[in-house]
N, C-alpha and C. Protein backbone atom coordinates (compact mmCIF):
# COMPACT_ATOMS: atom_id res chain seq x y z
N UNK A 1 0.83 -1.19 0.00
CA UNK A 1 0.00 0.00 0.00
C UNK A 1 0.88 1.25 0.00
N UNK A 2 2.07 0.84 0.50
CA UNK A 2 2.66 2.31 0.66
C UNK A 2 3.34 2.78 -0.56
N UNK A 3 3.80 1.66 -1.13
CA UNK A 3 4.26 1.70 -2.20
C UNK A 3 3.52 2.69 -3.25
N UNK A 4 2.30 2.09 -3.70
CA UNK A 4 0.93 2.82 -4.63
C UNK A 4 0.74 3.91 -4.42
N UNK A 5 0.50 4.35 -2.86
CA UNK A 5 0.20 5.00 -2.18
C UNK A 5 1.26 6.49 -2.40
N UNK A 6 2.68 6.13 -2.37
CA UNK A 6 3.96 6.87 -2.79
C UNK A 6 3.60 7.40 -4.33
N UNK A 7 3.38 6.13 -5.24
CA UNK A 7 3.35 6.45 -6.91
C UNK A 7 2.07 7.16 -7.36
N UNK A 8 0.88 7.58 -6.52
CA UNK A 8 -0.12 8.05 -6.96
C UNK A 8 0.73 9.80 -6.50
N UNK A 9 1.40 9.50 -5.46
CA UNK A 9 1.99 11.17 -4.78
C UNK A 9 2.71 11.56 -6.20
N UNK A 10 3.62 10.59 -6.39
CA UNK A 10 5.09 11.47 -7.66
C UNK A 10 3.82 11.53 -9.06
N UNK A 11 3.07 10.79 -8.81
CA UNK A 11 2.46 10.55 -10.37
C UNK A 11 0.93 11.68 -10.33
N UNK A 12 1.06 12.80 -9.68
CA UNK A 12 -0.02 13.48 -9.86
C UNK A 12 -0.21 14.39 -11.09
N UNK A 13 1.33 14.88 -11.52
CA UNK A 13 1.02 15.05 -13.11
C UNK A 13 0.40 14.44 -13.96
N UNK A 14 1.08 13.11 -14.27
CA UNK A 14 0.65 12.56 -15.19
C UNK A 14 -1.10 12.16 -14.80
N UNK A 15 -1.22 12.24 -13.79
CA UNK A 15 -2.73 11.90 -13.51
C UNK A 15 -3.81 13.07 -14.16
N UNK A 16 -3.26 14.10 -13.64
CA UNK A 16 -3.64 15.46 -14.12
C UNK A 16 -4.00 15.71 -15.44
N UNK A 17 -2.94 14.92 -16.46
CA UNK A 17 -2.48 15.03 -17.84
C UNK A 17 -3.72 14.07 -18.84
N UNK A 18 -3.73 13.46 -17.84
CA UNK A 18 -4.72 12.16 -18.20
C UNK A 18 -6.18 12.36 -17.97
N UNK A 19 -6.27 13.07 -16.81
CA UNK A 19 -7.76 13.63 -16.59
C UNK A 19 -7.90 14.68 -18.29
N UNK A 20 -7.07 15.59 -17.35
CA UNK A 20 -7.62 17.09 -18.80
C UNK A 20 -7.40 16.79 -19.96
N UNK A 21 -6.89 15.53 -20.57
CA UNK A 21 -7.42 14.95 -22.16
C UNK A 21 -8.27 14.36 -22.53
N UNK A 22 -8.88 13.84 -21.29
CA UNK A 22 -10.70 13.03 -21.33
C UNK A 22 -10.30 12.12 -20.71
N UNK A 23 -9.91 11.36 -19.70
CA UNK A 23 -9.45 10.29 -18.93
C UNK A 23 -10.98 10.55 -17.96
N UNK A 24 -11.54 9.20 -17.91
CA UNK A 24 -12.38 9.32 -16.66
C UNK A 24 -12.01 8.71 -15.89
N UNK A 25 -12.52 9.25 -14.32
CA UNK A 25 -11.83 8.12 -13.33
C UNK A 25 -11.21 6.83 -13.02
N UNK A 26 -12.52 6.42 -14.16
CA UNK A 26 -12.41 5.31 -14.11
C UNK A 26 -11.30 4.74 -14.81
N UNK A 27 -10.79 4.93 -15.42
CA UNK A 27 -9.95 4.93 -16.16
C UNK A 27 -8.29 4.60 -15.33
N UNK A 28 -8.22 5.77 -14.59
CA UNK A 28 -7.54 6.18 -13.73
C UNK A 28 -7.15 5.19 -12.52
N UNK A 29 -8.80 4.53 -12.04
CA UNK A 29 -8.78 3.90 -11.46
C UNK A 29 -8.33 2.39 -12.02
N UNK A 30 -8.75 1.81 -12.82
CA UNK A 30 -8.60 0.86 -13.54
C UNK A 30 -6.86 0.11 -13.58
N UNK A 31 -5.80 1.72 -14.21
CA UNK A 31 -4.76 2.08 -14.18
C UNK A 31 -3.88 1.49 -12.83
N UNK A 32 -4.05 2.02 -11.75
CA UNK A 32 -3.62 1.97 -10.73
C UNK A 32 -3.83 0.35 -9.95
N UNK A 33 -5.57 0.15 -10.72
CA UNK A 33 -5.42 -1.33 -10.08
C UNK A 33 -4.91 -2.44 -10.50
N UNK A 34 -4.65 -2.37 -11.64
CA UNK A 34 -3.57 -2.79 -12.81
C UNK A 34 -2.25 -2.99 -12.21
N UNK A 35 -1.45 -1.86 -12.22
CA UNK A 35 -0.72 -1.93 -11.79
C UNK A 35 -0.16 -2.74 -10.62
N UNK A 36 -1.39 -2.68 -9.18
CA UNK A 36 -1.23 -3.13 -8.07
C UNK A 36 -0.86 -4.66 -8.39
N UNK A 37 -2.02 -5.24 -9.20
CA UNK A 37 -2.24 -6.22 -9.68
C UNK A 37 -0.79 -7.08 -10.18
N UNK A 38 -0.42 -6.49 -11.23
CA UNK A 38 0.96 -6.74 -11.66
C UNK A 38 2.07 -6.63 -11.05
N UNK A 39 2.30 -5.89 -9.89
CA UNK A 39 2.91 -5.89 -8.99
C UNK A 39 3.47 -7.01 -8.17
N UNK A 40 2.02 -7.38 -7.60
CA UNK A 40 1.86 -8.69 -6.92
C UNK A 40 2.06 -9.90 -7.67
N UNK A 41 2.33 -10.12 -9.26
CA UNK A 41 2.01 -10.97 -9.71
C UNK A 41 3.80 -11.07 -9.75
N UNK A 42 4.12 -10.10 -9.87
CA UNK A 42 5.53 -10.48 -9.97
C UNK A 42 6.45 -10.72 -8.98
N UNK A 43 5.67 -10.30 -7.66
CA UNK A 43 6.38 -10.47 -6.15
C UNK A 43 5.71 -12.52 -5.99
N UNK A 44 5.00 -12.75 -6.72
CA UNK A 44 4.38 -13.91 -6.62
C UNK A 44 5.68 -15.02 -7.62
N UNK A 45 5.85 -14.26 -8.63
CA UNK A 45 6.86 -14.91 -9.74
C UNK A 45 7.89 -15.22 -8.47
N UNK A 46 8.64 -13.97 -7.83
CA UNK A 46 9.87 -14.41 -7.26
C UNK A 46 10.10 -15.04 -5.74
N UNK A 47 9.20 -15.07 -5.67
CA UNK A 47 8.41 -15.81 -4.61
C UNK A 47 8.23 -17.59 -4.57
N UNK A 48 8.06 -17.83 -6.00
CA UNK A 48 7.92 -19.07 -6.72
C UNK A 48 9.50 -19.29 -6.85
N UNK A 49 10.32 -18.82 -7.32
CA UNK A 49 10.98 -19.22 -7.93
C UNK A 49 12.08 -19.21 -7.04
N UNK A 50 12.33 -18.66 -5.68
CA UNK A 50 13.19 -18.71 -4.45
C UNK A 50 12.54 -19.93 -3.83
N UNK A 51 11.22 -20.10 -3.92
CA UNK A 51 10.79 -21.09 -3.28
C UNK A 51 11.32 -23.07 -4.07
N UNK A 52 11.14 -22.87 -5.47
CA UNK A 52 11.28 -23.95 -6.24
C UNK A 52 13.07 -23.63 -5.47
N UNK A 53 13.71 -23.00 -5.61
CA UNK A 53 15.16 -22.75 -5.64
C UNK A 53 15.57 -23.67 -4.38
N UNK A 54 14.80 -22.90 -3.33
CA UNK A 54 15.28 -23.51 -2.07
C UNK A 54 14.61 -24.95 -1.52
N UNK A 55 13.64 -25.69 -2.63
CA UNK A 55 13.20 -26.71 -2.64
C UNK A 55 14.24 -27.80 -3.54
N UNK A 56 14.76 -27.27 -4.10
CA UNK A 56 15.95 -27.92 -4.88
C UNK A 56 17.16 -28.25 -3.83
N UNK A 57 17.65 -27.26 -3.51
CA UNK A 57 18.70 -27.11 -2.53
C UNK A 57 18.26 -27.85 -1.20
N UNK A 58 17.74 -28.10 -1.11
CA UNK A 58 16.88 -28.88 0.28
C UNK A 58 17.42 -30.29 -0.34
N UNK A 59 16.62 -30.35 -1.34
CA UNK A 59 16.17 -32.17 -1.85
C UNK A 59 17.69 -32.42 -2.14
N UNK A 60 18.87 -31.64 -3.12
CA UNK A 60 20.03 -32.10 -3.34
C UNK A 60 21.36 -32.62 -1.97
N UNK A 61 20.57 -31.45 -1.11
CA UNK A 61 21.50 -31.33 0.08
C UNK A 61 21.45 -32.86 1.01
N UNK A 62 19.90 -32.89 1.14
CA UNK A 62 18.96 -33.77 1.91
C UNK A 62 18.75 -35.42 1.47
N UNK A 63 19.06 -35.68 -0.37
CA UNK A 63 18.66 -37.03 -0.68
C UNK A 63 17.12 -36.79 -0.37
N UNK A 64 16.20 -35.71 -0.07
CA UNK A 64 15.21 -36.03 0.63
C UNK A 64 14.27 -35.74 -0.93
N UNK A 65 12.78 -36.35 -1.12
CA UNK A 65 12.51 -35.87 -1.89
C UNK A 65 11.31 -34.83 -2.08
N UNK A 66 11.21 -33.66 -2.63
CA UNK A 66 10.52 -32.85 -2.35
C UNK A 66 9.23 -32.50 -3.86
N UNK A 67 8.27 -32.14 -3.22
CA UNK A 67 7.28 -32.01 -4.17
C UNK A 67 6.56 -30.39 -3.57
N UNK A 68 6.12 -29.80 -4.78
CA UNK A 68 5.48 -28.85 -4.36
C UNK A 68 4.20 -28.77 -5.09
N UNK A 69 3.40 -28.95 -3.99
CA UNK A 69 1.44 -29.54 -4.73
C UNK A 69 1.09 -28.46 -5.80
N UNK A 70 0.50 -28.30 -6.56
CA UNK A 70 -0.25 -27.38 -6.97
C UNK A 70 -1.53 -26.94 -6.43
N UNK A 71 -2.01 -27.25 -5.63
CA UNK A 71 -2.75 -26.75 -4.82
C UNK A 71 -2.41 -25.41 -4.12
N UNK A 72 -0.92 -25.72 -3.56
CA UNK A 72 0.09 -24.47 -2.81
C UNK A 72 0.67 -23.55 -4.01
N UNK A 73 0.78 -23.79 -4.81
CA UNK A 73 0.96 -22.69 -5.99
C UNK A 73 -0.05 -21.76 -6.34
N UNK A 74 -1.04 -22.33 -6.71
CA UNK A 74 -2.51 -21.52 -6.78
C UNK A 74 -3.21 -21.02 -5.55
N UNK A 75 -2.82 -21.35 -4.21
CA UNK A 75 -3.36 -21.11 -2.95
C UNK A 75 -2.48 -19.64 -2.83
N UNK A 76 -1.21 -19.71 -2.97
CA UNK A 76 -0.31 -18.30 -3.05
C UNK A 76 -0.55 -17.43 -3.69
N UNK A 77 -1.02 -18.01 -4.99
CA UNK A 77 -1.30 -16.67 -6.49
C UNK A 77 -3.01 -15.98 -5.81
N UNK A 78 -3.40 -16.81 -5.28
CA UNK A 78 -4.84 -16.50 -4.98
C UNK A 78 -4.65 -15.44 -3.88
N UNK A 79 -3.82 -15.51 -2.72
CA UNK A 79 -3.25 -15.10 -1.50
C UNK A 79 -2.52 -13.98 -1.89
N UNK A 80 -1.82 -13.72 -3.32
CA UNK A 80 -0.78 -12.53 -3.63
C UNK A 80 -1.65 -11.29 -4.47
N UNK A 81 -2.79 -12.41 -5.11
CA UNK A 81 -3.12 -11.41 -6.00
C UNK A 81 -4.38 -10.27 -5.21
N UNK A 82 -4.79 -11.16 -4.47
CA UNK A 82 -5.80 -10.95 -3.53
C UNK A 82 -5.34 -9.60 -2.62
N UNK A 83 -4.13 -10.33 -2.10
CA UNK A 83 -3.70 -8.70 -1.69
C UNK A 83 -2.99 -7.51 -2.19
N UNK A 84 -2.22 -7.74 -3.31
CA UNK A 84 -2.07 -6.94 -4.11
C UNK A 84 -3.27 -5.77 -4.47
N UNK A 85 -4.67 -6.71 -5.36
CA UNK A 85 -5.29 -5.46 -5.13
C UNK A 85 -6.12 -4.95 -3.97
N UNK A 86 -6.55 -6.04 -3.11
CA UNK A 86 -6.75 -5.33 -2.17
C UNK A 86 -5.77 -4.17 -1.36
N UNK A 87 -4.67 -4.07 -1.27
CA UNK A 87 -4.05 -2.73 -0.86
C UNK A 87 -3.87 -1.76 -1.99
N UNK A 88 -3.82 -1.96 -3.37
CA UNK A 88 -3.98 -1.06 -4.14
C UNK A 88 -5.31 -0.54 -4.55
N UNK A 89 -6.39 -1.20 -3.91
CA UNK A 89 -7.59 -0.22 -3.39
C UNK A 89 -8.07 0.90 -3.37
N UNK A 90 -7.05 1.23 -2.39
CA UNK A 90 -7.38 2.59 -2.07
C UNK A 90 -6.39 4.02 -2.47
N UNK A 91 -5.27 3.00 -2.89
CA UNK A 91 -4.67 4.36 -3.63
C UNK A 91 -4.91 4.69 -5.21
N UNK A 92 -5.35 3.76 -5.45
CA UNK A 92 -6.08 3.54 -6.69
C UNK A 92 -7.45 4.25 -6.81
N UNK A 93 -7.78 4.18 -5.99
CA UNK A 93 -9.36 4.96 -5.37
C UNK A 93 -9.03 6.77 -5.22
N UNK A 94 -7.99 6.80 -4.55
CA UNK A 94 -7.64 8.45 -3.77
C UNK A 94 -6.81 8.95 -5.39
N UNK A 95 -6.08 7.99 -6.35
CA UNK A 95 -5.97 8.50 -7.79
C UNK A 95 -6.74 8.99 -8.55
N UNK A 96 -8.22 8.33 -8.37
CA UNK A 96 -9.13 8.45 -10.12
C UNK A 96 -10.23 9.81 -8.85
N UNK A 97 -9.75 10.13 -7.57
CA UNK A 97 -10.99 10.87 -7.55
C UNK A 97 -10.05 12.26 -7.28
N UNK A 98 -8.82 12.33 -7.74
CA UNK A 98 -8.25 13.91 -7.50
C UNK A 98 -8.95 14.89 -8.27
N UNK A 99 -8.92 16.03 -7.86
CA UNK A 99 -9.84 16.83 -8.36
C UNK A 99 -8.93 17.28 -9.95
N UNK A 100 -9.53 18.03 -11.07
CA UNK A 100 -8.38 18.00 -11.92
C UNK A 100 -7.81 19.37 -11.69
N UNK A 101 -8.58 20.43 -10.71
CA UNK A 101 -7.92 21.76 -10.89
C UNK A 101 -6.75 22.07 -9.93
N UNK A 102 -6.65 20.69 -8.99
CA UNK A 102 -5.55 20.54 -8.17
C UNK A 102 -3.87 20.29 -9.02
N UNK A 103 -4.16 19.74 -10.23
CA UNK A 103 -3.53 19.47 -11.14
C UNK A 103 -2.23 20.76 -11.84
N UNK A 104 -3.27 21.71 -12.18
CA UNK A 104 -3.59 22.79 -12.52
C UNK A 104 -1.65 24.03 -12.24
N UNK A 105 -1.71 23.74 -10.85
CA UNK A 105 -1.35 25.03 -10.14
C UNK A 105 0.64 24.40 -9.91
């Protein structure tokens, strides 16, 4: 959240820029939840892939043998994406409703 929350602050130009050419909120909003979205999807990628990493390094170290369900893969993406936009929510929300004459000055 703080993150979004930061990029809606530096990104009020371009928000501005985007309103006063015909951008509707929604739009705006859409934008931001997007983003959040993709965010998470890629904290989910490296997330996966430290995880497969250190499931390797386990099983080589260990002789032991390791499996990772797919159940727990899709239980995470569901768990990452979920909160991804849920915290990009609301900065996504406090983006598409700036006023545009705040823009302006």
């Amino acid at each position: 959240m703080a993150l979004m929350l930061m990029s809606v602050k530096e990104r009020t130009g371009e928000i501005g820029l985007r309103m006063a050419v015909g951008a509707r909120s929604r739009d705006v909003l859409l934008q931001f939840l997007s983003e959040a979205a993709f965010l998470a999807f890629g904290g989910w990628l490296a997330g996966i892939a430290f995880s497969v990493l250190g499931a390797m390094a386990v099983a080589f170290g260990t002789s032991w043998k390791i499996t990772i369900p797919l159940e727990a893969v899709l239980a995470t993406f569901a768990v990452a994406l979920t909160t991804g936009v849920g915290f990009g929510a609301y900065p996504a929300r406090k983006a598409s409703l700036m006023p545009l004459f705040k823009h302006c000055w």
